[in-house]
PDB file of N, CA and C in Angstrom:
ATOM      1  N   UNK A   1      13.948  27.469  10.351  1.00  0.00           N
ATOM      2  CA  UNK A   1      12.529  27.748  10.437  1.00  0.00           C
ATOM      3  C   UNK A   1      11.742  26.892   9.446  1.00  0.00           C
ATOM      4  N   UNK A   2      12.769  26.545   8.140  1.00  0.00           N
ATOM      5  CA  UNK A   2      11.878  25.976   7.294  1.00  0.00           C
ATOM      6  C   UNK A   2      11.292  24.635   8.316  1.00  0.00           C
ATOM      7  N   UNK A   3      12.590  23.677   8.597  1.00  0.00           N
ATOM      8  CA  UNK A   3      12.361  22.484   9.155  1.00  0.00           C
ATOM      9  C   UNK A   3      11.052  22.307  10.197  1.00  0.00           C
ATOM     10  N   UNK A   4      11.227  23.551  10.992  1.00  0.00           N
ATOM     11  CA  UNK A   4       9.399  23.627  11.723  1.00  0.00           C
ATOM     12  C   UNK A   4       8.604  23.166  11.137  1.00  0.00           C
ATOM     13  N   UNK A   5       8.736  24.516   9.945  1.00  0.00           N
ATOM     14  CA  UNK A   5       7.336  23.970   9.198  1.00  0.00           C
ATOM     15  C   UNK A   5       6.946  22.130   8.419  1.00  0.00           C
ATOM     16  N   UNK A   6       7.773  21.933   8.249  1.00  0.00           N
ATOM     17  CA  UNK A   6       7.977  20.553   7.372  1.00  0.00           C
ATOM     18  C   UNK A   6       7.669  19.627   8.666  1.00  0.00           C
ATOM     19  N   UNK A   7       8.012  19.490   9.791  1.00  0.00           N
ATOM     20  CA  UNK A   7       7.837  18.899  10.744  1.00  0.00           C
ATOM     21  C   UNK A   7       6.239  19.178  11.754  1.00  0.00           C
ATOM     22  N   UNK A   8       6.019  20.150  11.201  1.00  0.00           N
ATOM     23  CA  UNK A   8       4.528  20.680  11.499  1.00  0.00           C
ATOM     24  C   UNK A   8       3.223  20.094  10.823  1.00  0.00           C
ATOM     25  N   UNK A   9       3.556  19.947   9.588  1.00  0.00           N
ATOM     26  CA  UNK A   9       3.235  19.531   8.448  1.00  0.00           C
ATOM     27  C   UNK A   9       3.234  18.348   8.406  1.00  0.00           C
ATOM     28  N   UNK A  10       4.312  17.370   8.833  1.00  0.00           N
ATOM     29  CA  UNK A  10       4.101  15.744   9.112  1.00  0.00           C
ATOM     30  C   UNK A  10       3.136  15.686   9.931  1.00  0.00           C
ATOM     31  N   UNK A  11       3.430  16.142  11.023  1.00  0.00           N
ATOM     32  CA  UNK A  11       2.920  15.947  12.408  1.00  0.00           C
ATOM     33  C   UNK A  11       1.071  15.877  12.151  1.00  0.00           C
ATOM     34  N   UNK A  12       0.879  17.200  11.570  1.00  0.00           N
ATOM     35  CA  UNK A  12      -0.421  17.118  11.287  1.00  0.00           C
ATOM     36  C   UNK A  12      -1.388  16.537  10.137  1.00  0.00           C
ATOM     37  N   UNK A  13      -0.575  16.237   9.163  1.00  0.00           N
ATOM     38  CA  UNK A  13      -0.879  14.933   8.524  1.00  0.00           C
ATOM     39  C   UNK A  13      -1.036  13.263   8.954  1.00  0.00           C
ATOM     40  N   UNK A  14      -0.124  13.246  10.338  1.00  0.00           N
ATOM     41  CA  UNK A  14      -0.106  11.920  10.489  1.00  0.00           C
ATOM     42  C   UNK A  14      -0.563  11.003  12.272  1.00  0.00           C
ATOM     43  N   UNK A  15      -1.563  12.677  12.345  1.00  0.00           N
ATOM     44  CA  UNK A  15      -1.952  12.875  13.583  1.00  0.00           C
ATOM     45  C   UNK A  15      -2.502  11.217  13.982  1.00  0.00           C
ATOM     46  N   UNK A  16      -3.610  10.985  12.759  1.00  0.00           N
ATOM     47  CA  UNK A  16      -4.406   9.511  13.005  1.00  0.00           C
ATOM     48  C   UNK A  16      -3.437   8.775  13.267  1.00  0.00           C
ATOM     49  N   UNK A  17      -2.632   8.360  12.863  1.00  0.00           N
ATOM     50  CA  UNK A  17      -1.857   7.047  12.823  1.00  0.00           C
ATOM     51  C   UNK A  17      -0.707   7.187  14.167  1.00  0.00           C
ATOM     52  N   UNK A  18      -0.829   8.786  14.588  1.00  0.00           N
ATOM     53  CA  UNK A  18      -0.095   8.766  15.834  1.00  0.00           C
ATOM     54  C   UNK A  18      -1.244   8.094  17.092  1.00  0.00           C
ATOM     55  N   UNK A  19      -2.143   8.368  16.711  1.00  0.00           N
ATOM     56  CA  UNK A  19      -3.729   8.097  17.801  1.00  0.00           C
ATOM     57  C   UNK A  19      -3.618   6.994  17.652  1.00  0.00           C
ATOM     58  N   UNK A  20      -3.365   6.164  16.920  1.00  0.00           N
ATOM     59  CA  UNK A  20      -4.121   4.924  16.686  1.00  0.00           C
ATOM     60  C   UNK A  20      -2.859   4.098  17.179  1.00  0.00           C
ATOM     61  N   UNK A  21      -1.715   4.242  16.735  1.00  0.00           N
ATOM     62  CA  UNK A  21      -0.091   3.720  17.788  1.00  0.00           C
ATOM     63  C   UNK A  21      -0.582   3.718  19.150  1.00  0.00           C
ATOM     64  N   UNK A  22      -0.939   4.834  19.664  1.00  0.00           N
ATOM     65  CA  UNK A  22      -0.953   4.700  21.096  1.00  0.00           C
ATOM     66  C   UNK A  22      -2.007   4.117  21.713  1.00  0.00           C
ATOM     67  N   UNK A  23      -3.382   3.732  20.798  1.00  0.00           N
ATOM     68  CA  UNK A  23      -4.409   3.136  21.214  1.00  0.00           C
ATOM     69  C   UNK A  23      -4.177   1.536  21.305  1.00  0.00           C
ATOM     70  N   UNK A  24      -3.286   1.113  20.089  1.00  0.00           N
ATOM     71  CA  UNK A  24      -3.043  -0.364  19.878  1.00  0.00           C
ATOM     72  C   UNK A  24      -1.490  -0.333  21.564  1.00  0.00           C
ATOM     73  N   UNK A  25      -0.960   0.319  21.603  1.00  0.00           N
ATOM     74  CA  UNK A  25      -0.273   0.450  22.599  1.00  0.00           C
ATOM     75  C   UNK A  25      -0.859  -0.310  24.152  1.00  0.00           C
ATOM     76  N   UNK A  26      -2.333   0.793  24.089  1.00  0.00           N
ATOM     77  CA  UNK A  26      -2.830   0.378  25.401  1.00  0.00           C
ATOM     78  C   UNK A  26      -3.262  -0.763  25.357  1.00  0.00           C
ATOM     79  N   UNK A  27      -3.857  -1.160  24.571  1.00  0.00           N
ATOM     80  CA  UNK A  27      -4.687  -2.181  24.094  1.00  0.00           C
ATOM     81  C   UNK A  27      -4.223  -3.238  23.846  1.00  0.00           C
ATOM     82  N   UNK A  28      -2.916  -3.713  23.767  1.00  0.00           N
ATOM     83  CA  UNK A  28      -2.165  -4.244  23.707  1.00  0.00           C
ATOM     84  C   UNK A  28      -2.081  -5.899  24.715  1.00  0.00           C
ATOM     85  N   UNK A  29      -2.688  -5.450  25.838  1.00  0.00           N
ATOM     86  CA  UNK A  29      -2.615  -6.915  26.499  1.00  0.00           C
ATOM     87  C   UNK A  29      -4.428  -7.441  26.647  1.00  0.00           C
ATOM     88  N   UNK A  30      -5.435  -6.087  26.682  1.00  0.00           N
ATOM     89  CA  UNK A  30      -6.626  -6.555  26.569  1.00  0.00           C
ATOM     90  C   UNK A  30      -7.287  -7.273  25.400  1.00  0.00           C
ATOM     91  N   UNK A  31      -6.674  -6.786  24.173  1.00  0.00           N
ATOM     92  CA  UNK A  31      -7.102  -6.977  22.839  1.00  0.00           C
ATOM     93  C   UNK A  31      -6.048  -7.253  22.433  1.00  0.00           C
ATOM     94  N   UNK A  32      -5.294  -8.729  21.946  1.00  0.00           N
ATOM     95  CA  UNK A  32      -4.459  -8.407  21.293  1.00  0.00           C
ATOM     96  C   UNK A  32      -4.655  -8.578  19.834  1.00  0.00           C
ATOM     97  N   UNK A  33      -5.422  -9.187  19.451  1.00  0.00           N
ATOM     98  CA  UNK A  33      -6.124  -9.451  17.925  1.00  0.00           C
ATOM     99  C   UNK A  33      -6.388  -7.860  17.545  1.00  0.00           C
ATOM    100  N   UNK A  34      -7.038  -6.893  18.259  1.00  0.00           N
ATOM    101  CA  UNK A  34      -7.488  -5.684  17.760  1.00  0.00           C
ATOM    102  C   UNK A  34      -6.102  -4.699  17.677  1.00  0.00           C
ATOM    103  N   UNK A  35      -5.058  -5.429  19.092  1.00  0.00           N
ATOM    104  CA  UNK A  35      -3.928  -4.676  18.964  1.00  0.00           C
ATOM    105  C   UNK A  35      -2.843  -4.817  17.778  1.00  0.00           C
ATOM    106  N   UNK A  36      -2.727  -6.064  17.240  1.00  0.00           N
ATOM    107  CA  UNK A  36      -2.180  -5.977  15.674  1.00  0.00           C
ATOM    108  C   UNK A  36      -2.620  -5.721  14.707  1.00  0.00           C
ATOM    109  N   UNK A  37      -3.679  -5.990  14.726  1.00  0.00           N
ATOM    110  CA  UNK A  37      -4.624  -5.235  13.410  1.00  0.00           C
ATOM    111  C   UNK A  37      -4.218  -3.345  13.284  1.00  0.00           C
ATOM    112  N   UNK A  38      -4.620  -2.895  14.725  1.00  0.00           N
ATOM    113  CA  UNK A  38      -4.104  -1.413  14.511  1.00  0.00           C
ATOM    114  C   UNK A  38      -2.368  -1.042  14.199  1.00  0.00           C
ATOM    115  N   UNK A  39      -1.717  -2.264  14.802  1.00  0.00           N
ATOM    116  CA  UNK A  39      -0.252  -1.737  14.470  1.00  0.00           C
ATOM    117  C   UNK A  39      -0.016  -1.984  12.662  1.00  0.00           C
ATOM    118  N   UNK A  40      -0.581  -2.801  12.181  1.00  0.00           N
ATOM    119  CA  UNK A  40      -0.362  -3.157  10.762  1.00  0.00           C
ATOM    120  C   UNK A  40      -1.000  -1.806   9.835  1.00  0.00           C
ATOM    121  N   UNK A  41      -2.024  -1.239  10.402  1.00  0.00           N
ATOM    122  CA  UNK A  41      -2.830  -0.144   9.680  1.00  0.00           C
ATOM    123  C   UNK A  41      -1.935   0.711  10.474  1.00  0.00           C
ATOM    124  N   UNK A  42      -1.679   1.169  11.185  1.00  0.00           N
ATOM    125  CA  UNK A  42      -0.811   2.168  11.211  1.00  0.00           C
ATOM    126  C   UNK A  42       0.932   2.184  10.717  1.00  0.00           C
ATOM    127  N   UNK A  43       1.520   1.190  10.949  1.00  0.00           N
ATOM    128  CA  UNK A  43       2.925   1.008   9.646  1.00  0.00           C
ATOM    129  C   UNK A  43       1.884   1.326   8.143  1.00  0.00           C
ATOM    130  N   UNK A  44       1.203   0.592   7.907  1.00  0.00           N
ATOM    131  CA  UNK A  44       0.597   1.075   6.192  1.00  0.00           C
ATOM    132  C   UNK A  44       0.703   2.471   6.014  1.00  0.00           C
ATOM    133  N   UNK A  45      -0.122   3.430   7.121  1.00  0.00           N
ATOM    134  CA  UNK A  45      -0.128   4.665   7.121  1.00  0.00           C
ATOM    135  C   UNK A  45       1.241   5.376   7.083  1.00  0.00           C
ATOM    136  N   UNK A  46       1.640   5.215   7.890  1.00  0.00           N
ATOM    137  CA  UNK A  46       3.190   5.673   7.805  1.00  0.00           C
ATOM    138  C   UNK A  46       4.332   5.570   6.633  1.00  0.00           C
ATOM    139  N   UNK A  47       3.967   4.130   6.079  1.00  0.00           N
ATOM    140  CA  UNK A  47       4.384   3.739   4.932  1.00  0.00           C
ATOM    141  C   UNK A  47       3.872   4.926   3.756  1.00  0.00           C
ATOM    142  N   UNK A  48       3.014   4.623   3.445  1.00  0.00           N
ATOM    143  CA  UNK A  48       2.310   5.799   2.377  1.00  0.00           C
ATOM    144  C   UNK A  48       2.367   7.023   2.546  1.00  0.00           C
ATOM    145  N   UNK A  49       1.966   7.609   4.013  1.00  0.00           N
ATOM    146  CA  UNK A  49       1.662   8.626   3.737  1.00  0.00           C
ATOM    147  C   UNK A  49       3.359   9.506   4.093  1.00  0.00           C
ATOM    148  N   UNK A  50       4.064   8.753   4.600  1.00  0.00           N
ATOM    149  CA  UNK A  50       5.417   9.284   4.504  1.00  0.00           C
ATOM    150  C   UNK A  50       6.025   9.158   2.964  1.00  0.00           C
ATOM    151  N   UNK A  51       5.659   8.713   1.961  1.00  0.00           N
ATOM    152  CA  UNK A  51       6.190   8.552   0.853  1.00  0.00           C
ATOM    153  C   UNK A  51       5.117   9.715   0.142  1.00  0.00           C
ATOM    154  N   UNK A  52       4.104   9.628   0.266  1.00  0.00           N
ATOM    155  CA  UNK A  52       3.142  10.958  -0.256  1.00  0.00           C
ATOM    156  C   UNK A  52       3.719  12.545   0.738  1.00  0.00           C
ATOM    157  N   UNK A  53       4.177  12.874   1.403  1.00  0.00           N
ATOM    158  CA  UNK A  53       4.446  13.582   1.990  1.00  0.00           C
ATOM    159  C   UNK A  53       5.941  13.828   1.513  1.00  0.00           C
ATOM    160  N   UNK A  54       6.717  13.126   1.290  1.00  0.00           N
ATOM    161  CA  UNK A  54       7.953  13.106   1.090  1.00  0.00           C
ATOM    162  C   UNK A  54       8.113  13.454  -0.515  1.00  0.00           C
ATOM    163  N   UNK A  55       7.184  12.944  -1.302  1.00  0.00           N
ATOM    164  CA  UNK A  55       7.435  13.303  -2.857  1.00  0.00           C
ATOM    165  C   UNK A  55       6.367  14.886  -2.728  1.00  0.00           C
ATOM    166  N   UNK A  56       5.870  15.158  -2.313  1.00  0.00           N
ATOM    167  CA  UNK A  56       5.292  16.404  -2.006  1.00  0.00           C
ATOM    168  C   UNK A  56       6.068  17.239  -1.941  1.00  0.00           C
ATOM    169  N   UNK A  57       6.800  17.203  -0.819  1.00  0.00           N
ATOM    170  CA  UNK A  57       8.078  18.452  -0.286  1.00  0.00           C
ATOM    171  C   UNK A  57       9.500  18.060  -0.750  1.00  0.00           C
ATOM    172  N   UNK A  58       9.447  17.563  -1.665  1.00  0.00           N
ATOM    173  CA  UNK A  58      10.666  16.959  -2.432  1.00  0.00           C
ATOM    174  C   UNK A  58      11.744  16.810  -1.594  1.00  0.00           C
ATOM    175  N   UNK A  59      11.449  16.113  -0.944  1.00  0.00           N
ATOM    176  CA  UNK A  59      13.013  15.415  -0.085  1.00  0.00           C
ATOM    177  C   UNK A  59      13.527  14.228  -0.798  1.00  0.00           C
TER     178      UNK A  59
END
């Protein structure tokens, strides 16, 4: 049950950067200048905020 929560807890911390994956996703053959720009800001996000999240809940 704990793991729910901890996985609940990512999830909704890292909602933006899940939105923004799937936007550079679509976007991907119309934009592709706008489509790497969002994949680079979203690895950053993931980068950080999985390391802020992770020293948080002490894993």
């Amino acid at each position: 049950m704990d793991g729910l929560v901890i996985l609940i807890f990512y999830l909704f911390l890292h909602s933006p950067a899940i939105i923004m994956l799937v936007i550079a996703i679509l976007k991907r053959k119309s934009k592709p200048i706008t489509s790497k720009t969002l994949f680079i800001i979203t690895g950053v996000y993931f980068l950080i905020g999985g390391g802020v999240c992770g020293t948080l809940m002490g894993i």
